[in-house]
Protein backbone atom coordinates (compact mmCIF):
# COMPACT_ATOMS: atom_id res chain seq x y z
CA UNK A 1 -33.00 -31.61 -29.57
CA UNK A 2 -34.82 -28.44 -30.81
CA UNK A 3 -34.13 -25.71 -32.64
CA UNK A 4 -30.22 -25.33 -33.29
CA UNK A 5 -30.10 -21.13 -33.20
CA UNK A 6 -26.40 -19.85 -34.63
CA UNK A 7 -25.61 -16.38 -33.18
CA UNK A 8 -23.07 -14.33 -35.55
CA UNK A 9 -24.00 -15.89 -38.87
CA UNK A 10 -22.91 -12.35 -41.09
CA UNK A 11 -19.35 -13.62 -39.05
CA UNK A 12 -16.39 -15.73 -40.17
CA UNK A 13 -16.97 -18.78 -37.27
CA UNK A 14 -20.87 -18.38 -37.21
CA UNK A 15 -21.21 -18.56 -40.70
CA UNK A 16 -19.03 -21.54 -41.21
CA UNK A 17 -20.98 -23.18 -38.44
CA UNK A 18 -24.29 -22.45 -40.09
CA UNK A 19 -23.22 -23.28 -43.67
CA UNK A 20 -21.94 -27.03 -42.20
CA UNK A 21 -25.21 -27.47 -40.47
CA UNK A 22 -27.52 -26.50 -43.90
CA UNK A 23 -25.40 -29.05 -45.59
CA UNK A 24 -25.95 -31.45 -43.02
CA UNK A 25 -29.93 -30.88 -43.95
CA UNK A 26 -30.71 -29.69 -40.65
CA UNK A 27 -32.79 -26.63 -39.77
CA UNK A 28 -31.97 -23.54 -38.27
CA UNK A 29 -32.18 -19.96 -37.25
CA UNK A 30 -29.99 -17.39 -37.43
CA UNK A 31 -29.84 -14.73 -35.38
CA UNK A 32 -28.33 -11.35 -36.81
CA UNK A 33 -28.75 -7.52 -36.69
CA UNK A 34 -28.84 -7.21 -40.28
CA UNK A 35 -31.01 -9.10 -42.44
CA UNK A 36 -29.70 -8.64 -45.60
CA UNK A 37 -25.88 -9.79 -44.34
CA UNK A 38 -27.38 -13.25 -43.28
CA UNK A 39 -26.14 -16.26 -45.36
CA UNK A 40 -29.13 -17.96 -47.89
CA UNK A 41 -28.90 -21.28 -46.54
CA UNK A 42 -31.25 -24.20 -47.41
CA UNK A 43 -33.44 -24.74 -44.25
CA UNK A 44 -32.34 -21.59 -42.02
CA UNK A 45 -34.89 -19.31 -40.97
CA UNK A 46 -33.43 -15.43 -40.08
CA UNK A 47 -34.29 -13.66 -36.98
CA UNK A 48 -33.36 -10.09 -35.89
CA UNK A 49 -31.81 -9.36 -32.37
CA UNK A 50 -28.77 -7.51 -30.49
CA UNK A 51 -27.07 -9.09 -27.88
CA UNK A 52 -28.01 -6.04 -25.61
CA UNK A 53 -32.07 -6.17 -26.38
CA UNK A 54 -33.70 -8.43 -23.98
CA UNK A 55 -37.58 -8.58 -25.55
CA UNK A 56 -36.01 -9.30 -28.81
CA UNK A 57 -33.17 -11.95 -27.56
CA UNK A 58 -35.83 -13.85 -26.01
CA UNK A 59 -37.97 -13.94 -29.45
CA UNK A 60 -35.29 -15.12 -30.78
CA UNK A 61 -34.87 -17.62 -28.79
CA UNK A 62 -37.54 -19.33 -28.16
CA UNK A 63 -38.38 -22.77 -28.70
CA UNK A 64 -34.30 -22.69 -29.35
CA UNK A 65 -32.64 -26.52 -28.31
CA UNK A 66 -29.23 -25.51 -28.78
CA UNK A 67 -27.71 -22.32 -29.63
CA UNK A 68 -24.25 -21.32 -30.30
CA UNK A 69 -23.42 -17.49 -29.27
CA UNK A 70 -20.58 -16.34 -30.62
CA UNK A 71 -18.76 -13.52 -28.65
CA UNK A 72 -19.86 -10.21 -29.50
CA UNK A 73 -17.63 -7.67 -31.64
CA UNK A 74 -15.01 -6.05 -29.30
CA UNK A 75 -17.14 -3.09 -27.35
CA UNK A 76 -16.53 -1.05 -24.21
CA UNK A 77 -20.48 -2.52 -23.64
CA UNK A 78 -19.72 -5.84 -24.48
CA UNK A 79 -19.91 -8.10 -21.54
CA UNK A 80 -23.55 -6.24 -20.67
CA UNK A 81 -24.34 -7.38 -23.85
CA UNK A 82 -23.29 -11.13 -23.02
CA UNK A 83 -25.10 -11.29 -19.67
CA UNK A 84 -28.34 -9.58 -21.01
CA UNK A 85 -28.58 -11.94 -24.22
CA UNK A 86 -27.33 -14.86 -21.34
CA UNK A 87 -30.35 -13.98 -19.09
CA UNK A 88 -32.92 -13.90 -22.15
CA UNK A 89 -31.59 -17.10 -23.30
CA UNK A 90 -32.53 -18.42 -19.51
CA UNK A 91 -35.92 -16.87 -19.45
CA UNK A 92 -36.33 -18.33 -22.83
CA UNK A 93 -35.81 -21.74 -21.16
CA UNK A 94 -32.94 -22.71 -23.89
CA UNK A 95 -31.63 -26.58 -23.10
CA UNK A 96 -27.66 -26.14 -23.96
CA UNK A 97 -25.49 -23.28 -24.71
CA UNK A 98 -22.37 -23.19 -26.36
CA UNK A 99 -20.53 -20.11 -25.62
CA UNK A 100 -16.79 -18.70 -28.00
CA UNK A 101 -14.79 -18.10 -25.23
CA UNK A 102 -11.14 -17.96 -24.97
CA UNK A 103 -8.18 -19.46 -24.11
CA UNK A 104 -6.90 -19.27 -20.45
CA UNK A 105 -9.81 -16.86 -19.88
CA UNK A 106 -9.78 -15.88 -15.80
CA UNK A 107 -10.39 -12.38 -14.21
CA UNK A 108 -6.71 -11.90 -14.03
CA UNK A 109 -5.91 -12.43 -17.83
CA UNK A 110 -3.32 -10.62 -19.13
CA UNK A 111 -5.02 -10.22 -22.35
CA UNK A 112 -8.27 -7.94 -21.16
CA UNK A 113 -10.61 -9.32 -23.13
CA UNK A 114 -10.17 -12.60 -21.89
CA UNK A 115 -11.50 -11.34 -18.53
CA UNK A 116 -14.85 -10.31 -20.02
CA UNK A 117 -15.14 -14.34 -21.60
CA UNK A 118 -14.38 -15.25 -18.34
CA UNK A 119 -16.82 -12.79 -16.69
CA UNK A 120 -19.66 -14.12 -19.16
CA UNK A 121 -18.65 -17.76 -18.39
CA UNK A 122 -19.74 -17.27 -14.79
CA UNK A 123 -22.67 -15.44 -15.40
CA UNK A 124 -23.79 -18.52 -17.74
CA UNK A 125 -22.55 -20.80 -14.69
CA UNK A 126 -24.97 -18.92 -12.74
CA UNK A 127 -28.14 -18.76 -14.82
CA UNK A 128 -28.06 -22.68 -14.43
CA UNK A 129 -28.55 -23.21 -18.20
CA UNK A 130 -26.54 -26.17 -19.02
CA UNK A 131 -23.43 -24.71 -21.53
CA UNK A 132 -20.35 -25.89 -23.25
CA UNK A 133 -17.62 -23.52 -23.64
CA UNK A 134 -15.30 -23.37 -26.13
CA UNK A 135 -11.88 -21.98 -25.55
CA UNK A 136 -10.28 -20.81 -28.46
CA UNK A 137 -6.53 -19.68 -28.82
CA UNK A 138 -5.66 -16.96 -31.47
CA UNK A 139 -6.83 -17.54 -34.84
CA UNK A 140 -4.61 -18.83 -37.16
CA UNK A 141 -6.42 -17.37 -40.72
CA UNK A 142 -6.00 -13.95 -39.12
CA UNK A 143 -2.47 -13.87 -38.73
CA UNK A 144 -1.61 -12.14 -42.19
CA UNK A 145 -3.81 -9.31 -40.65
CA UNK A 146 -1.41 -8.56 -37.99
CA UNK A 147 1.44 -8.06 -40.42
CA UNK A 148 1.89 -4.14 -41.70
CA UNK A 149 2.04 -3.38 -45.03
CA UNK A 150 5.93 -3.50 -45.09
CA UNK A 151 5.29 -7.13 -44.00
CA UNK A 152 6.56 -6.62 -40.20
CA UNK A 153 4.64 -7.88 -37.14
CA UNK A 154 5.44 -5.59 -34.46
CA UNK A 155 4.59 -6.28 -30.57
CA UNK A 156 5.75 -7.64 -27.18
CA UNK A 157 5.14 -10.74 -27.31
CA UNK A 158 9.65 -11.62 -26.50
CA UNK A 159 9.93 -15.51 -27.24
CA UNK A 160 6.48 -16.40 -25.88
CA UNK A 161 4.29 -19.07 -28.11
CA UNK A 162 0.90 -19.22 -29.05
CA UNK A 163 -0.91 -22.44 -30.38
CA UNK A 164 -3.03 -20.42 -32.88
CA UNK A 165 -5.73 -22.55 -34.06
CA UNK A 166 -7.91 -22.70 -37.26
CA UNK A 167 -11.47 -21.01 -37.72
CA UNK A 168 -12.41 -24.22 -39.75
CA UNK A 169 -11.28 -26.47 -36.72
CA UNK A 170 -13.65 -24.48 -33.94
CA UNK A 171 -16.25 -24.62 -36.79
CA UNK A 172 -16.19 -28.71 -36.65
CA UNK A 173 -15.97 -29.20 -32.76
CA UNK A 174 -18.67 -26.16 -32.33
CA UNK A 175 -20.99 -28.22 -34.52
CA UNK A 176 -20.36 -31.68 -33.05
CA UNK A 177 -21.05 -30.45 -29.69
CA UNK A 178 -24.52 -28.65 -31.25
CA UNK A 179 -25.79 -31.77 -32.44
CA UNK A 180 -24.84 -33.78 -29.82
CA UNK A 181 -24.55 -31.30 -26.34
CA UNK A 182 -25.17 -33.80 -24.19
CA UNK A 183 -21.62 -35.19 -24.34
CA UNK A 184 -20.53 -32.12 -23.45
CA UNK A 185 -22.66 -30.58 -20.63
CA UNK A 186 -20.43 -28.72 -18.42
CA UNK A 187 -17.80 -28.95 -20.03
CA UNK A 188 -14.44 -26.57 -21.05
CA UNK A 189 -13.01 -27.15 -24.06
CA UNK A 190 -9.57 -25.38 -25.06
CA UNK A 191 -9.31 -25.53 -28.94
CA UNK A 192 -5.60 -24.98 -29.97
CA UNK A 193 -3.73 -26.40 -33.10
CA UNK A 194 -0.97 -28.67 -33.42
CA UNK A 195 1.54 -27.04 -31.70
CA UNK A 196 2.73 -23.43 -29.99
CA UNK A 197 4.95 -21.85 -31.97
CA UNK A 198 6.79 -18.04 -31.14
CA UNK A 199 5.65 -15.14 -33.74
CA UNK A 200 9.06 -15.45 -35.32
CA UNK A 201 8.64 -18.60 -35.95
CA UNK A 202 4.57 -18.20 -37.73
CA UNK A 203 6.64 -15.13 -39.77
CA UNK A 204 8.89 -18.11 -40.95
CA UNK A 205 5.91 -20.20 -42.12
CA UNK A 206 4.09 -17.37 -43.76
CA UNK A 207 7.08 -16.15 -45.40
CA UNK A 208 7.61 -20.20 -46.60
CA UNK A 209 4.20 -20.50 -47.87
CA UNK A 210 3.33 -17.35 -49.01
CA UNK A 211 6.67 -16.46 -50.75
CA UNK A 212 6.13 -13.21 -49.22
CA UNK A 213 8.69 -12.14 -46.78
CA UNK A 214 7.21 -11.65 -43.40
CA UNK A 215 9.07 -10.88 -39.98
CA UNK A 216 8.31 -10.26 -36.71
CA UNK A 217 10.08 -6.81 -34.81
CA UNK A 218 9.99 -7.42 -30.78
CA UNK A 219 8.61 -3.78 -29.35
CA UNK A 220 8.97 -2.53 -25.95
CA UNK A 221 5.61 -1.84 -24.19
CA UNK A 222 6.20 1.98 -24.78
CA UNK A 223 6.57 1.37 -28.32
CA UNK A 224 3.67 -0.73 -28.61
CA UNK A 225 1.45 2.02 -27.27
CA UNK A 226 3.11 4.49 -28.97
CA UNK A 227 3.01 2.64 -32.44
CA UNK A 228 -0.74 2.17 -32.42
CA UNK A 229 -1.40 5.64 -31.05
CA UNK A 230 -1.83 7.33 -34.37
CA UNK A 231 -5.26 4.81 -34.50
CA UNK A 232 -7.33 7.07 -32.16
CA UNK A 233 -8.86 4.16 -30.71
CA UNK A 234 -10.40 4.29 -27.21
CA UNK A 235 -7.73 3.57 -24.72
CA UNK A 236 -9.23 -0.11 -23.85
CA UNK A 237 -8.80 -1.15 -27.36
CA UNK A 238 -5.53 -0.09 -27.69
CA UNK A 239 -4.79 -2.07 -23.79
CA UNK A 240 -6.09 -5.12 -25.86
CA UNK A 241 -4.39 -4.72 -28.51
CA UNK A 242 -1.05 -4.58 -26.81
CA UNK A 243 -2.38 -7.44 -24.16
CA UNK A 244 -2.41 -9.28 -27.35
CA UNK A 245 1.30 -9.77 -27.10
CA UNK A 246 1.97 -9.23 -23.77
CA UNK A 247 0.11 -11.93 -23.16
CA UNK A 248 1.75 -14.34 -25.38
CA UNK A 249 4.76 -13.00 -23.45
CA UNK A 250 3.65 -14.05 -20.69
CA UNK A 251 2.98 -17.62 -21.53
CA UNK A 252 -0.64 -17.61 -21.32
CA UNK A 253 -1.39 -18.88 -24.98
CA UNK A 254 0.98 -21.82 -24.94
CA UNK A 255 0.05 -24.91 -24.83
CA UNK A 256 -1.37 -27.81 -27.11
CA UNK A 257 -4.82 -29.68 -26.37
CA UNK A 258 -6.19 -32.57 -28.08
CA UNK A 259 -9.78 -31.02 -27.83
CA UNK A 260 -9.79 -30.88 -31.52
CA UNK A 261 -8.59 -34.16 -32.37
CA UNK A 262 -10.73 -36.13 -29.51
CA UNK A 263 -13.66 -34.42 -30.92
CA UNK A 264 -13.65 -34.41 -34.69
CA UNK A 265 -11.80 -37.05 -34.88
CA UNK A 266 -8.94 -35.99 -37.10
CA UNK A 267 -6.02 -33.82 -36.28
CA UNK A 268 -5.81 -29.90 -36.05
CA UNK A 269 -4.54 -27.95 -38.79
CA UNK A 270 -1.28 -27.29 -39.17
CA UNK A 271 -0.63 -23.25 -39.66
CA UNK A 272 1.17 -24.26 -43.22
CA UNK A 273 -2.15 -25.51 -44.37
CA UNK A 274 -4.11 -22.91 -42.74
CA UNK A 275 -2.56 -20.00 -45.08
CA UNK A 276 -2.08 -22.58 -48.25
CA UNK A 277 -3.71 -21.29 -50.73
């Protein structure tokens, strides 16, 4: 197989990947930007690269079987970053890679940052280096984080539904198909949970498990700009942010696939047991 290299490590999905692989007792490298974040995990060596430096992508990844890259963190640059870490891990002559994507990513995407995944999708389609990609819906473990602190989750989403998925449940199919890519050359993968469910209704099942009372407030597109205008955040961040919902809105995050159950064979996580403490 080679080298299995995890991109994102210091990160919430990369590190989860990495720590299931060191427990496995199989070796590794990690590639970060910061040494001293990386994870001290039996049998993983720690490299340093960026995304958007070629020489040192293609240290990194040399020799490199498999490696899973992780989207980078939400930047105006970001999709140069993909393709020039994309085209080092071609010149590097890496066998599979298995890219974090998103769900329903397509150059028309309502949410904008789904058109950079799919943007870096085809640039990975054209380098000709075999790659999995993994399309995940929102993440379930980060839905507290969208409440205020009065408890309120306030956006356009209307009665749309999103089948937000667990960070543990892309951590188990992401490793499966790194130890075993083969399976899964060419291949698209969405990577929902159990069901779709409206905002109103995750506020019910936060409030229910938490015991805190959470609610979701519809917002008019005006008011969602308006509302997250006080930020000062560049006006492409705040267009995602607001795509966030608009998106749901528009139906583009419903649906339920069986990715997760037909590859780790067990079912996806439930959003009850995803916030349980």
């Amino acid at each position: 197989m080679g080298m299995i290299v995890i991109t994102g490590a210091t990160g919430r999905l990369g590190g989860r990947v990495a720590r299931r692989l060191s427990a496995a007792g199989l070796p590794q490298r990690l590639v970060v930007r910061d040494p001293a974040r990386a994870p001290r995990l039996d049998g993983a060596a720690v490299t340093i690269a960026e995304y958007g430096d070629f020489a040192a992508s293609r240290r990194a990844l040399t020799g490199a079987g498999t490696v899973l890259m992780v989207s980078a963190a939400e930047d105006a640059g970001r999709l140069t970053q993909h393709r020039t870490f994309v085209d080092a891990a071609a010149d590097a002559g890496v066998g599979h890679l298995v890219y974090i994507s998103f769900y329903g990513a397509a150059p028309a995407s309502t949410f904008t940052l789904a058109r950079d995944h799919w943007a870096t999708e085809e640039h990975i389609r054209a380098t000709g280096v075999p790659y999995t990609f993994l399309r995940d819906n929102l993440y379930a473990d980060f839905l507290p984080m969208m409440a205020g602190r009065d408890g309120v989750i306030r956006g356009p989403a209307g009665t749309g539904r999103a089948s937000v998925v667990a960070q543990d449940d892309i951590a188990d199919v992401a490793t499966a198909v790194l130890l075993g890519p083969s399976a899964h050359a060419g291949l698209t993968h969405d990577l929902t949970g159990p069901e779709a469910l409206t905002l109103a209704e995750m506020c019910e099942i936060m409030t229910e498990v938490t015991g805190e009372p959470v609610r979701y407030h519809e917002e008019t597109l005006e008011e969602a700009y308006a509302s997250r205008s006080s930020y000062g955040a560049p006006g492409w961040l705040v267009d995602a942010w607001v795509s966030t919902y608009t998106a749901i809105a528009a139906g583009e995050m419903d649906g339920v696939s069986s990715a997760v159950p037909d590859i780790t064979g067990r079912p996806a996580t439930p959003l009850a047991k995803v916030l349980s403490p």
